[in-house]
Protein backbone atom coordinates (compact mmCIF):
# COMPACT_ATOMS: atom_id res chain seq x y z
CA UNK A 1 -3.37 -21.54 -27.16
CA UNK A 2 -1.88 -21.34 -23.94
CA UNK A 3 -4.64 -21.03 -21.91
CA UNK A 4 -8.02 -21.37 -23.12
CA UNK A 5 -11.43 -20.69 -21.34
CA UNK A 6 -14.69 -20.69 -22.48
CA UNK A 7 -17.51 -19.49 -19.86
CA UNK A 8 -20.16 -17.35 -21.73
CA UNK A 9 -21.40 -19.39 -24.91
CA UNK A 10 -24.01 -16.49 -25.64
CA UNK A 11 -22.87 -12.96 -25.97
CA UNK A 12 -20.64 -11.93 -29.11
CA UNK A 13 -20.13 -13.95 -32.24
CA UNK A 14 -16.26 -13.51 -31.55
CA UNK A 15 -13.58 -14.80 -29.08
CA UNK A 16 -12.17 -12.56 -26.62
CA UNK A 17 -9.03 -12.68 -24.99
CA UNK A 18 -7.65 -12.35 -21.35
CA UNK A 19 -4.29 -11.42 -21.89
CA UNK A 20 -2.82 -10.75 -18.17
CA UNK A 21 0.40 -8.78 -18.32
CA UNK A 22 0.83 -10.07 -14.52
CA UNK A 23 0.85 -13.27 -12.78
CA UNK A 24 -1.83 -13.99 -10.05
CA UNK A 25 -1.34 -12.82 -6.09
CA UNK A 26 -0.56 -15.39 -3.28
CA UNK A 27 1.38 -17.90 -5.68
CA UNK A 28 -1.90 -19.64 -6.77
CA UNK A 29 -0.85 -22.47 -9.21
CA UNK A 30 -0.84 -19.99 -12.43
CA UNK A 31 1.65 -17.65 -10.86
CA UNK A 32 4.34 -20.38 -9.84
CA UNK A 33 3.49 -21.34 -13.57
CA UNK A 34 3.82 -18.02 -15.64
CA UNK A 35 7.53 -17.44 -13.19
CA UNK A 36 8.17 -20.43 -14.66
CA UNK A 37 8.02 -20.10 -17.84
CA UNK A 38 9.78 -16.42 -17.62
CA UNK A 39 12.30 -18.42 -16.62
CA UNK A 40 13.23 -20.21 -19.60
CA UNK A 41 15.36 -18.27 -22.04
CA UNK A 42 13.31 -17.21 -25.28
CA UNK A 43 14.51 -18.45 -28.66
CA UNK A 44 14.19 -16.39 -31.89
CA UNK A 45 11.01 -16.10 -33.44
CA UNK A 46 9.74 -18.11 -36.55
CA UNK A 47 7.76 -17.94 -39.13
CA UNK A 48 3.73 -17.94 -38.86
CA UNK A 49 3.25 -20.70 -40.02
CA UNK A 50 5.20 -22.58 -37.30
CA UNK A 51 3.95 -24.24 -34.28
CA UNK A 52 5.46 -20.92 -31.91
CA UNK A 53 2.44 -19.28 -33.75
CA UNK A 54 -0.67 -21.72 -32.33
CA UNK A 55 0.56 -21.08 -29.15
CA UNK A 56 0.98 -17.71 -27.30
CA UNK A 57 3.31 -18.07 -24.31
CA UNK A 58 2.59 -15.93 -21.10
CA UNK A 59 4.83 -12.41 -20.82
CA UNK A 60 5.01 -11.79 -17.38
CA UNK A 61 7.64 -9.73 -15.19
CA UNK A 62 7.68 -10.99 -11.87
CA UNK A 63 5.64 -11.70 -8.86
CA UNK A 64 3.34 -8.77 -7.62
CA UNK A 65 4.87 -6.74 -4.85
CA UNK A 66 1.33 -6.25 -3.38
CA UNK A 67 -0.96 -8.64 -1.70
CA UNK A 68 -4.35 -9.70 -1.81
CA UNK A 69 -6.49 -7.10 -0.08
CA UNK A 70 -8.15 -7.61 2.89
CA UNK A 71 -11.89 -8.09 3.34
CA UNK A 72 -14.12 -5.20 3.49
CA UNK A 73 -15.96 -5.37 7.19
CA UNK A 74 -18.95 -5.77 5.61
CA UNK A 75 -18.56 -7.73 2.43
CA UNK A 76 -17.56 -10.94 1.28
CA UNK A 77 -14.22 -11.23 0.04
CA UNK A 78 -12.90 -11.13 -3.24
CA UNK A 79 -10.63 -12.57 -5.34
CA UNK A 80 -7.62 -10.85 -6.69
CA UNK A 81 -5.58 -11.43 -9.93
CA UNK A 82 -2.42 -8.83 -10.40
CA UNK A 83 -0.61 -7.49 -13.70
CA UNK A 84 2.90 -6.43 -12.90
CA UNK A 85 6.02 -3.20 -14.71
CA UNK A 86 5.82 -2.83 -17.90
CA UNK A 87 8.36 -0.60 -19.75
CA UNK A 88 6.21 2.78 -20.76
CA UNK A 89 7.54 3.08 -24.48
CA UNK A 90 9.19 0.62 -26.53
CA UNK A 91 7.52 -2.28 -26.92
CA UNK A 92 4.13 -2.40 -29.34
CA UNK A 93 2.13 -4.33 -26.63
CA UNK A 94 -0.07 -2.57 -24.15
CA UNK A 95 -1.04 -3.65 -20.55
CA UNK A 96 -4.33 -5.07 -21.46
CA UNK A 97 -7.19 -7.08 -19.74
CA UNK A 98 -10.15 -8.39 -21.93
CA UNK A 99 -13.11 -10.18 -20.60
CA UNK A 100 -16.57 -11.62 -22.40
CA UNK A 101 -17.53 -12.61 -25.95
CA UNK A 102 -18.39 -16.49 -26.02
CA UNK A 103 -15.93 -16.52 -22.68
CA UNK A 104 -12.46 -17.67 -24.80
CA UNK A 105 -9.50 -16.41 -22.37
CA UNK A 106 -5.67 -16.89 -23.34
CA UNK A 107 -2.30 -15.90 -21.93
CA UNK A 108 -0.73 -14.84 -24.74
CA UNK A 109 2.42 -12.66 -25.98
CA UNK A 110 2.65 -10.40 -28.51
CA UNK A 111 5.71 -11.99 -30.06
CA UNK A 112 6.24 -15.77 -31.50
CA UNK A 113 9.28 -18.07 -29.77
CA UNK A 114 10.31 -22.00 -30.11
CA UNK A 115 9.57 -24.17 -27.16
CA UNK A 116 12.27 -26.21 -26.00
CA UNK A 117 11.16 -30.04 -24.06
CA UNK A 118 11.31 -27.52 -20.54
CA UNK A 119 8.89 -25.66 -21.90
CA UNK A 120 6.44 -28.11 -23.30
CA UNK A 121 6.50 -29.72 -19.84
CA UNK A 122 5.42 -26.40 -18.46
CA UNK A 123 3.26 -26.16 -21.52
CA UNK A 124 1.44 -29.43 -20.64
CA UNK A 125 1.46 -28.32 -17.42
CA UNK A 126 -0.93 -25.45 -17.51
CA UNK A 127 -3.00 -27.26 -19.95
CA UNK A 128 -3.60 -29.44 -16.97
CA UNK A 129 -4.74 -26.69 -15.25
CA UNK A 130 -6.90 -25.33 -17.67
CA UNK A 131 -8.82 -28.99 -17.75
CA UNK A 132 -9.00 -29.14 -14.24
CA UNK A 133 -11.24 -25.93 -14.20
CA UNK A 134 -9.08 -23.93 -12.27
CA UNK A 135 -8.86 -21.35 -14.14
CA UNK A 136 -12.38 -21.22 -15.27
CA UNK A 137 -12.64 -20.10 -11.77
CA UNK A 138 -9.67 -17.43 -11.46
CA UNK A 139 -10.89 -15.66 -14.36
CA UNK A 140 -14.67 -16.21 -13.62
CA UNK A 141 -14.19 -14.95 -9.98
CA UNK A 142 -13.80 -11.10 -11.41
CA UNK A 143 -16.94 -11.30 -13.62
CA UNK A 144 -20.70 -10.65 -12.12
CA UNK A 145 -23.21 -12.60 -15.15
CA UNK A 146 -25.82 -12.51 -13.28
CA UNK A 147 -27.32 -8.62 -13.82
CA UNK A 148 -29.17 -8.21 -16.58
CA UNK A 149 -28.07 -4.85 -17.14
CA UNK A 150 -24.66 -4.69 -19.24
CA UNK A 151 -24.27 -1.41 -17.74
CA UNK A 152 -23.61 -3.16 -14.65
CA UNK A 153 -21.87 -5.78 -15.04
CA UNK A 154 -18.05 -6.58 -15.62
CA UNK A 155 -17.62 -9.58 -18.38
CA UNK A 156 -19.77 -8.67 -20.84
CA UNK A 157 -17.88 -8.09 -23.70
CA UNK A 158 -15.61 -5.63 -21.56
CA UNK A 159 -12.02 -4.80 -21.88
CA UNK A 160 -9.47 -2.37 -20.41
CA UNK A 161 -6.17 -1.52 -22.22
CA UNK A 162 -3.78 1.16 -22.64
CA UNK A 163 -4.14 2.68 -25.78
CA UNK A 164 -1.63 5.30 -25.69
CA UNK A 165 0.59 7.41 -23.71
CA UNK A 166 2.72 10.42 -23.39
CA UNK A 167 5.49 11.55 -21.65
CA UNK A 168 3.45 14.84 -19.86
CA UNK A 169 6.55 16.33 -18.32
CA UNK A 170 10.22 17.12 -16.74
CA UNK A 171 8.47 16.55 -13.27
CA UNK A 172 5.41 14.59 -11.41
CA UNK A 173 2.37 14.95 -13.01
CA UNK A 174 -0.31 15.65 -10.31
CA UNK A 175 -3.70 15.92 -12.03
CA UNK A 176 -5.60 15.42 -15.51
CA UNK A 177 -9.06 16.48 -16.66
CA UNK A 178 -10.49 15.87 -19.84
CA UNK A 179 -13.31 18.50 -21.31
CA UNK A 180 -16.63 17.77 -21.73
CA UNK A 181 -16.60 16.90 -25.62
CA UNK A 182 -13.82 14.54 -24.47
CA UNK A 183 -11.61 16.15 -27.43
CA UNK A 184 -8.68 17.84 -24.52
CA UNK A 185 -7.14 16.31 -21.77
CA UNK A 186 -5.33 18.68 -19.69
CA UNK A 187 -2.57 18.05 -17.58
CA UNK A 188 -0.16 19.83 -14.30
CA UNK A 189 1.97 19.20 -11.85
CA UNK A 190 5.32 20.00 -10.20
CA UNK A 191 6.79 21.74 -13.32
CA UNK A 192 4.52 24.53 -13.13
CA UNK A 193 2.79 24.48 -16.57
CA UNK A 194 -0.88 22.74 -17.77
CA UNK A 195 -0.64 21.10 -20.95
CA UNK A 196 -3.69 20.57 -23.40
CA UNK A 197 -3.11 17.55 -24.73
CA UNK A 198 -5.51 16.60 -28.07
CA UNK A 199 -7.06 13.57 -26.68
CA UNK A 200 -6.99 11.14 -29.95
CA UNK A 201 -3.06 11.67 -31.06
CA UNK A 202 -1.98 13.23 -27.48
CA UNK A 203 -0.08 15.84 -29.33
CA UNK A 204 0.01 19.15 -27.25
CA UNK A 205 -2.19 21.91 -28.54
CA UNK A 206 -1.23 24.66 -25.63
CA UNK A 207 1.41 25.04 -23.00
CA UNK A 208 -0.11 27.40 -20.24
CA UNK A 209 2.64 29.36 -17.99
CA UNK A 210 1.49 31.61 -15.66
CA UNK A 211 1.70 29.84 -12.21
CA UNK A 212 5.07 30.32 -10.50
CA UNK A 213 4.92 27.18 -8.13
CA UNK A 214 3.17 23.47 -8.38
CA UNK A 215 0.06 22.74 -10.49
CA UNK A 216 -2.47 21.12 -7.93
CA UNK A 217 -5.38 21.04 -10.13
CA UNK A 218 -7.01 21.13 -13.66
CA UNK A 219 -10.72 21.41 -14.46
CA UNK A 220 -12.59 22.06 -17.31
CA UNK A 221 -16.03 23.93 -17.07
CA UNK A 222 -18.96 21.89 -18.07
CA UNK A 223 -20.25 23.99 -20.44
CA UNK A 224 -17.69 26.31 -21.25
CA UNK A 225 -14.63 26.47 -23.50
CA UNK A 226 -12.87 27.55 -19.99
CA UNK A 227 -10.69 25.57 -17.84
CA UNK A 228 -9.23 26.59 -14.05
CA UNK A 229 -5.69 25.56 -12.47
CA UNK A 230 -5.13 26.08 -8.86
CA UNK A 231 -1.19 26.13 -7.39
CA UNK A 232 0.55 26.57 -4.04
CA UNK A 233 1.48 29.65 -5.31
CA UNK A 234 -2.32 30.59 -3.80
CA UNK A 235 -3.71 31.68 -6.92
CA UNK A 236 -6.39 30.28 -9.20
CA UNK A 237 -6.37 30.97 -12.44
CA UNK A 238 -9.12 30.48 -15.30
CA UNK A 239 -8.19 30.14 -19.13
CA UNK A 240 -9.90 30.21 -22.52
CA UNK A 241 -9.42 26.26 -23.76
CA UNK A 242 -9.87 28.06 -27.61
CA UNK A 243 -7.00 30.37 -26.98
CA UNK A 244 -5.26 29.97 -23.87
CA UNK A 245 -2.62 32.21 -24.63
CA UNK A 246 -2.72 34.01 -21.32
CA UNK A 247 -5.33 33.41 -17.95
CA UNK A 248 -8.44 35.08 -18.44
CA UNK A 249 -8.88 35.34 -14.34
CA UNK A 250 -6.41 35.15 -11.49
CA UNK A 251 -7.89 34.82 -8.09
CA UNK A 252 -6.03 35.86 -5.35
CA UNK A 253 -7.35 35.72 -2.00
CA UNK A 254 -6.33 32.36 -0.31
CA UNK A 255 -3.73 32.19 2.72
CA UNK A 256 -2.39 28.55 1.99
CA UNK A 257 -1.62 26.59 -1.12
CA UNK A 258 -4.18 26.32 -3.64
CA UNK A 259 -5.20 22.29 -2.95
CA UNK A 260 -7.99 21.84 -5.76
CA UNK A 261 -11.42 23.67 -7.79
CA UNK A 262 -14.23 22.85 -9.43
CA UNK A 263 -16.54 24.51 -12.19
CA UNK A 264 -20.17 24.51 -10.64
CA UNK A 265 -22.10 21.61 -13.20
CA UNK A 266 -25.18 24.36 -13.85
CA UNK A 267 -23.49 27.96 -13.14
CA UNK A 268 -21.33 29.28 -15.50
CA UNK A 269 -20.29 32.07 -13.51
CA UNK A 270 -19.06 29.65 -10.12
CA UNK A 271 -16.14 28.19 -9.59
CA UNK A 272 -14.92 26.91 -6.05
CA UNK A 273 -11.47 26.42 -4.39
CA UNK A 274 -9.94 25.01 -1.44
CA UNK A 275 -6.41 25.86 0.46
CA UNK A 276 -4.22 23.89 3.15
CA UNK A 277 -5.65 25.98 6.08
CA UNK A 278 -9.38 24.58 5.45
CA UNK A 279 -10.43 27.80 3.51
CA UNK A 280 -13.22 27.41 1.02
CA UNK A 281 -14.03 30.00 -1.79
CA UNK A 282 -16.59 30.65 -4.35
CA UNK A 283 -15.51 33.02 -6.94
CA UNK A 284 -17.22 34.79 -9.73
CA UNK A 285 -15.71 34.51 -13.03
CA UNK A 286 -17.99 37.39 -14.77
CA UNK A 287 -16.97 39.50 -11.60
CA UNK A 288 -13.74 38.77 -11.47
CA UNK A 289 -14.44 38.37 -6.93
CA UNK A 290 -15.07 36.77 -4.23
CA UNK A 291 -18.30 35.51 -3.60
CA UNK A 292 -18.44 33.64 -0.31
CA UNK A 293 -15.67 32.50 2.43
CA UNK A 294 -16.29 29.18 4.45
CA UNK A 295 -13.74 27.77 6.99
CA UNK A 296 -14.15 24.30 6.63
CA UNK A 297 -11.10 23.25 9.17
CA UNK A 298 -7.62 24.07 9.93
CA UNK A 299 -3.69 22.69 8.53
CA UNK A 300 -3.55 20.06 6.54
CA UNK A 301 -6.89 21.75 5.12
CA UNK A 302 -9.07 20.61 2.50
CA UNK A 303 -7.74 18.28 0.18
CA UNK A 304 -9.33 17.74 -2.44
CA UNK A 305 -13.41 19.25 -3.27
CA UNK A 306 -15.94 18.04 -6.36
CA UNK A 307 -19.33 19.30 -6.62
CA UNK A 308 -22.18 16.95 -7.47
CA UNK A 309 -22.63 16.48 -11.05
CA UNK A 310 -26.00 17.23 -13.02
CA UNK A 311 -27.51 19.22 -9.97
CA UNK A 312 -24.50 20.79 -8.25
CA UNK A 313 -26.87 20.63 -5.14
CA UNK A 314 -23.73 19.26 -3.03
CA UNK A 315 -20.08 20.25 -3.00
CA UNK A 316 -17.64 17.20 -1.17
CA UNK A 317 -14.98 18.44 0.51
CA UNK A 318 -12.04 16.07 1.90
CA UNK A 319 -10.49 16.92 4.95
CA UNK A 320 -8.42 14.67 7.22
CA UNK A 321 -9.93 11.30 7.39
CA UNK A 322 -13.82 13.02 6.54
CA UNK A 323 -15.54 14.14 4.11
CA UNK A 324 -17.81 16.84 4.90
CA UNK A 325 -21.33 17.48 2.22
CA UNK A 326 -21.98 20.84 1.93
CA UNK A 327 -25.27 22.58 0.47
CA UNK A 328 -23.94 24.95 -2.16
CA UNK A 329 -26.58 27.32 -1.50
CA UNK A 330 -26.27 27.52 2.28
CA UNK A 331 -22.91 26.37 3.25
CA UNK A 332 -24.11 24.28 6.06
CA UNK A 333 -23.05 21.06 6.51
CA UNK A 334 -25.58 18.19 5.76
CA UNK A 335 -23.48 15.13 6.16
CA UNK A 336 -19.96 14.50 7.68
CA UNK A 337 -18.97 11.32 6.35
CA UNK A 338 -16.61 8.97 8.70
CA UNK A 339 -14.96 6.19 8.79
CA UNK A 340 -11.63 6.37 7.10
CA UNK A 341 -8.70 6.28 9.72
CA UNK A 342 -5.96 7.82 7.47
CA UNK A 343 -6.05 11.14 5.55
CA UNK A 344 -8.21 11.32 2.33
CA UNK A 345 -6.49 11.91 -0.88
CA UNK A 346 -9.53 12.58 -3.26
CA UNK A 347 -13.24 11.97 -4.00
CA UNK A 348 -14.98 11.92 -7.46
CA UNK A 349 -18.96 11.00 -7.83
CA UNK A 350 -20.12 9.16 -10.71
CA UNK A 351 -22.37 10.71 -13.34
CA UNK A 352 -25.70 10.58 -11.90
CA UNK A 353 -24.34 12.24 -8.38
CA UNK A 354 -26.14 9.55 -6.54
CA UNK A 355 -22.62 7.75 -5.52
CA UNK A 356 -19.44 9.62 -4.13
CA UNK A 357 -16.26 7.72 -3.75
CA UNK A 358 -13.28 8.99 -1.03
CA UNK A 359 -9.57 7.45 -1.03
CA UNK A 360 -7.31 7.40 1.83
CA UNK A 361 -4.14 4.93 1.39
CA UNK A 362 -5.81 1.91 3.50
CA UNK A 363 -9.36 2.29 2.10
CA UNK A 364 -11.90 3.42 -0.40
CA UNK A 365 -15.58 3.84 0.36
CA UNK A 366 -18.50 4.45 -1.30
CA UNK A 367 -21.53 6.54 -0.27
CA UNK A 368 -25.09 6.57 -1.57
CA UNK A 369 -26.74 9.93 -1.92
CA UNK A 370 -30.32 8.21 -3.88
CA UNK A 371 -33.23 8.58 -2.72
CA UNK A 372 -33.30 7.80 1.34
CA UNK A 373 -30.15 6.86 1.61
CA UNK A 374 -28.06 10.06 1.90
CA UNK A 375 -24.63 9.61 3.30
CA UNK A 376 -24.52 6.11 3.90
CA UNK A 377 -21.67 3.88 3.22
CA UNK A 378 -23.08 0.98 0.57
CA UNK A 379 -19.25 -0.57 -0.07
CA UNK A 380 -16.15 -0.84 1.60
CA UNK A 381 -12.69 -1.97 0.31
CA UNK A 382 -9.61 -2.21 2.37
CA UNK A 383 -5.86 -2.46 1.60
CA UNK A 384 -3.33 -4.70 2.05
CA UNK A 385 0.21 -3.76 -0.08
CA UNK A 386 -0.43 -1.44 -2.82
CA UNK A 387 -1.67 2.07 -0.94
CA UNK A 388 -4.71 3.67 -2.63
CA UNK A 389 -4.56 7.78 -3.38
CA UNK A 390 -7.29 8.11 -6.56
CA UNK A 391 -10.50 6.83 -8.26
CA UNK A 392 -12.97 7.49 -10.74
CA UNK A 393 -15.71 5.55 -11.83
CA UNK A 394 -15.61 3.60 -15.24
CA UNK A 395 -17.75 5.51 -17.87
CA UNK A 396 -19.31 1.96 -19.04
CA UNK A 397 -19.94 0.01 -15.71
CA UNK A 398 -21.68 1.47 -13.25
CA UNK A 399 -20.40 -0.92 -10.96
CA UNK A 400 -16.88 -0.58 -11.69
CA UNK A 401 -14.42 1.62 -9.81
CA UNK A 402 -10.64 2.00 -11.02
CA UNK A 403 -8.56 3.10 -8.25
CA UNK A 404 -4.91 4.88 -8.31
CA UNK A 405 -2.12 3.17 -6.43
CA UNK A 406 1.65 2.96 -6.58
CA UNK A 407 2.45 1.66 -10.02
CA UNK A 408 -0.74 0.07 -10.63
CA UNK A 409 -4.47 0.28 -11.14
CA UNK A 410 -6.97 -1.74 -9.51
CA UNK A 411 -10.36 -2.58 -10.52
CA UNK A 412 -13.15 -2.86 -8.45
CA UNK A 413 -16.12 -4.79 -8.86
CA UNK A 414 -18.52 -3.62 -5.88
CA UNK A 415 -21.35 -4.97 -7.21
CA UNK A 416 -19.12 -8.51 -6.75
CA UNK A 417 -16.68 -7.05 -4.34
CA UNK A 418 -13.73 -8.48 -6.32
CA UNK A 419 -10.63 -6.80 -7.63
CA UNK A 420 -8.04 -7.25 -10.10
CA UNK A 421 -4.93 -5.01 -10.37
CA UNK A 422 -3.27 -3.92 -13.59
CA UNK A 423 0.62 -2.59 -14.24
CA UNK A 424 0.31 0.86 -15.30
CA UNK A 425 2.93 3.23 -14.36
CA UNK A 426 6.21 3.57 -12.58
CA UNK A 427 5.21 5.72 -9.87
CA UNK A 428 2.51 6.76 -8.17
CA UNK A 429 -0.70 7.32 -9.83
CA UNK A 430 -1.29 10.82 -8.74
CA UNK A 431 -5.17 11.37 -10.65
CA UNK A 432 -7.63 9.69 -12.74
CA UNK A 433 -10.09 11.32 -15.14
CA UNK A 434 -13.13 10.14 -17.52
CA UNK A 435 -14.60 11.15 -20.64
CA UNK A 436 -18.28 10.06 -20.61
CA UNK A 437 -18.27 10.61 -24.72
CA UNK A 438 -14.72 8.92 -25.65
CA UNK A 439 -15.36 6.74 -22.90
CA UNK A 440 -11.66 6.87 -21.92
CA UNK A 441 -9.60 6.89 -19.11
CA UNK A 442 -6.67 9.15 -17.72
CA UNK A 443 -4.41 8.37 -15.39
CA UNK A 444 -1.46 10.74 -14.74
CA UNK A 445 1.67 9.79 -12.79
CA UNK A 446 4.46 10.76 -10.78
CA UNK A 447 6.62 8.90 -13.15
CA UNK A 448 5.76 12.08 -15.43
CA UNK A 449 3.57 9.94 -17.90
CA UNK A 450 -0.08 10.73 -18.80
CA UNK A 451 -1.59 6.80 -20.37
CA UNK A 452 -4.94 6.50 -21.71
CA UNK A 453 -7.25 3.47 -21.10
CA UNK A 454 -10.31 2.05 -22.39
């Protein structure tokens, strides 16, 4: 191999691989390495039972255009390895990270080459570094052994890969839900439709096109074959996911663009929307109405809202650089979260509804809403390069966040406060979603592909 680490003797009876599609921020000695060996021209492949095959060489496409990020104000800081472009179709290997088992890590490629006497230099090279430990801790850095909890740690056993993808549409794709067996994935954006996608082939199953300007949102009820898609054409619309021929419900009502809705996680009947000139609105889908009106704030408006899951006590509502936690029942506002300086793109909570997460472009924070702790900030991660705009919190690790940025997905170890970044798109990576039963990741893109991770 390559590149071969051993750190956890005790977990899995198998070796795991770290295969980094990326070379390592801040020209640390593995980078200048792996652009070295990119370098040198590839020769045709060989047989398996030749000596190309007992060694995987590193596949990497250049240095990352981002940068380390910057410490958190409050928290150590954290080490940062980065996976760079890969093409979206065409190739049979996947962007892929892989951490755990008895701790075996390689660099490897997914095709077999000769080695000229340039390469075996550089070959003998990183073997140096691999004996010198330095590796042991740029890999080791990213992984927390010391909970006891799998749930909450990362380097257990854990991977992250692309598993498949799907070119979604003509235009940017804006958002993605899946539904709550985890067997849809619905998709919109600036080509007007919402595609149900069948989550295991990613074959469409429905094409729904009613709205005549920009999808802004997707949602599927909770309990419900229903999903909802909000537009700038001010409407919201709710569908049968069983036959979504035509919208069951159009609500008209708002003065600016439709920003984004949620299903209510307990009340069939409530759904909730928010416009670009601060308007919030409950609606009743039985009634086919308005239920309640709340001005929340003026132009740009609300952003982006999610209600608490499990309890729906709470619905978070982004607006500007705060998010504002209102009581569903009452409308009154029981914590104004600041402390992001630039506007907030979105917010999801994680399962339990005891943690929210907001994203501007410099920043992502996370709240607490346990027990005596309501509204305060527990971790803190700035930006330096890549620009942040979504998040969702990975269905395994509880301490794991995966954030959207330009091109690329980070992962965020709070518990550890360390990151590592991972090529994923060509564009911006407009929304993230999670299935809690496939345990998969969505992300959906401006470069009008829909990937799924896990």
């Amino acid at each position: 191999m390559l590149v071969f680490v051993h750190y956890i003797h005790s977990w899995c009876d198998r070796d795991w691989i770290v295969s980094f599609r990326h070379i390592a921020r801040n020209g640390n000695k593995i980078a200048d390495t792996l652009a070295k060996l990119k370098q040198q021209k590839r020769k045709q492949p060989v047989s398996s039972s030749g000596p190309a095959n007992s060694s995987g060489t590193a596949n990497t496409a250049g240095p990352s255009p981002s940068s380390a990020p910057s410490t958190p104000s409050t928290h150590t800081p954290g080490d940062v390895i980065s996976m760079p472009a890969l093409p979206h179709s065409g190739s049979s290997s996947k962007p892929m990270m892989m951490f755990g088992g008895d701790g075996a890590g390689t660099l490897t490629s997914p095709s077999n080459q000769l080695w000229d006497d340039k390469d075996l230099e550089l070959q003998a090279e990183m073997d140096r570094f691999v004996e010198d430990g330095s590796l042991d801790d740029n890999v080791e850095s990213f992984l927390s052994h010391d909970d006891t909890d799998p749930r909450d740690s990362v380097g257990r056993c854990f991977t992250f890969m692309e598993v498949n993808s799907v070119r979604a549409s003509s235009s940017k794709v804006t958002c993605c839900h899946f539904s709550s067996d985890g067997k849809l994935l619905a998709t919109g954006g600036h080509d007007k439709k919402a595609v149900l996608w069948h989550t295991d082939t990613l074959k469409p199953k429905s094409t729904l096109e009613e709205h005549s300007c920009l999808i802004t949102d997707v949602r599927f009820s909770p309990s419900m074959s229903r999903l909802a898609t909000s537009s700038f054409d001010k409407t919201v619309r709710v569908w049968d996911a069983d036959s979504p021929g035509y919208s069951l419900r159009t609500f008209m009502g708002h003065s600016g663009n439709v920003m984004s809705l949620d299903f209510h996680p307990t009340k069939d009947d409530l759904i909730c929307s928010c416009d670009g000139d601060g308007e919030i609105r409950y609606w009743s889908i039985n009634n086919g109405s308005c239920a309640r009106v709340f001005k929340g704030g003026t132009a740009p408006g609300t952003a982006q809202l999610r209600f608490q899951p499990r309890l729906g006590k709470y619905l978070a509502a982004a607006a500007e650089n705060v998010v504002s936690i209102l009581d569903t029942e009452t409308q009154t506002c029981r914590h104004s979260l600041q402390g992001h300086t630039k506007l907030i793109h979105s917010v999801c909570w994680d399962p339990s509804g005891e943690l929210l997460a907001s994203v501007s472009e410099d920043s992502v924070r996370v709240w607490s809403f346990g027990s005596g702790s309501e509204g305060e900030c527990i971790h803190e991660l700035s930006c330096n390069g890549n620009k942040f705009h979504s998040c969702v919190f990975h269905p395994t690790f509880q301490s794991l966040l995966v954030i959207g940025c330009y091109q690329s997905l980070e992962l965020w170890n709070m518990s550890e406060n360390k990151t590592m970044a991972l090529s994923a798109h060509e564009g911006l990576i407009a929304a993230l979603a999670v299935s809690p039963v496939t345990r998969l990741v969505s992300s959906a893109s401006h470069d009008k592909f829909v990937k799924l991770w896990k």
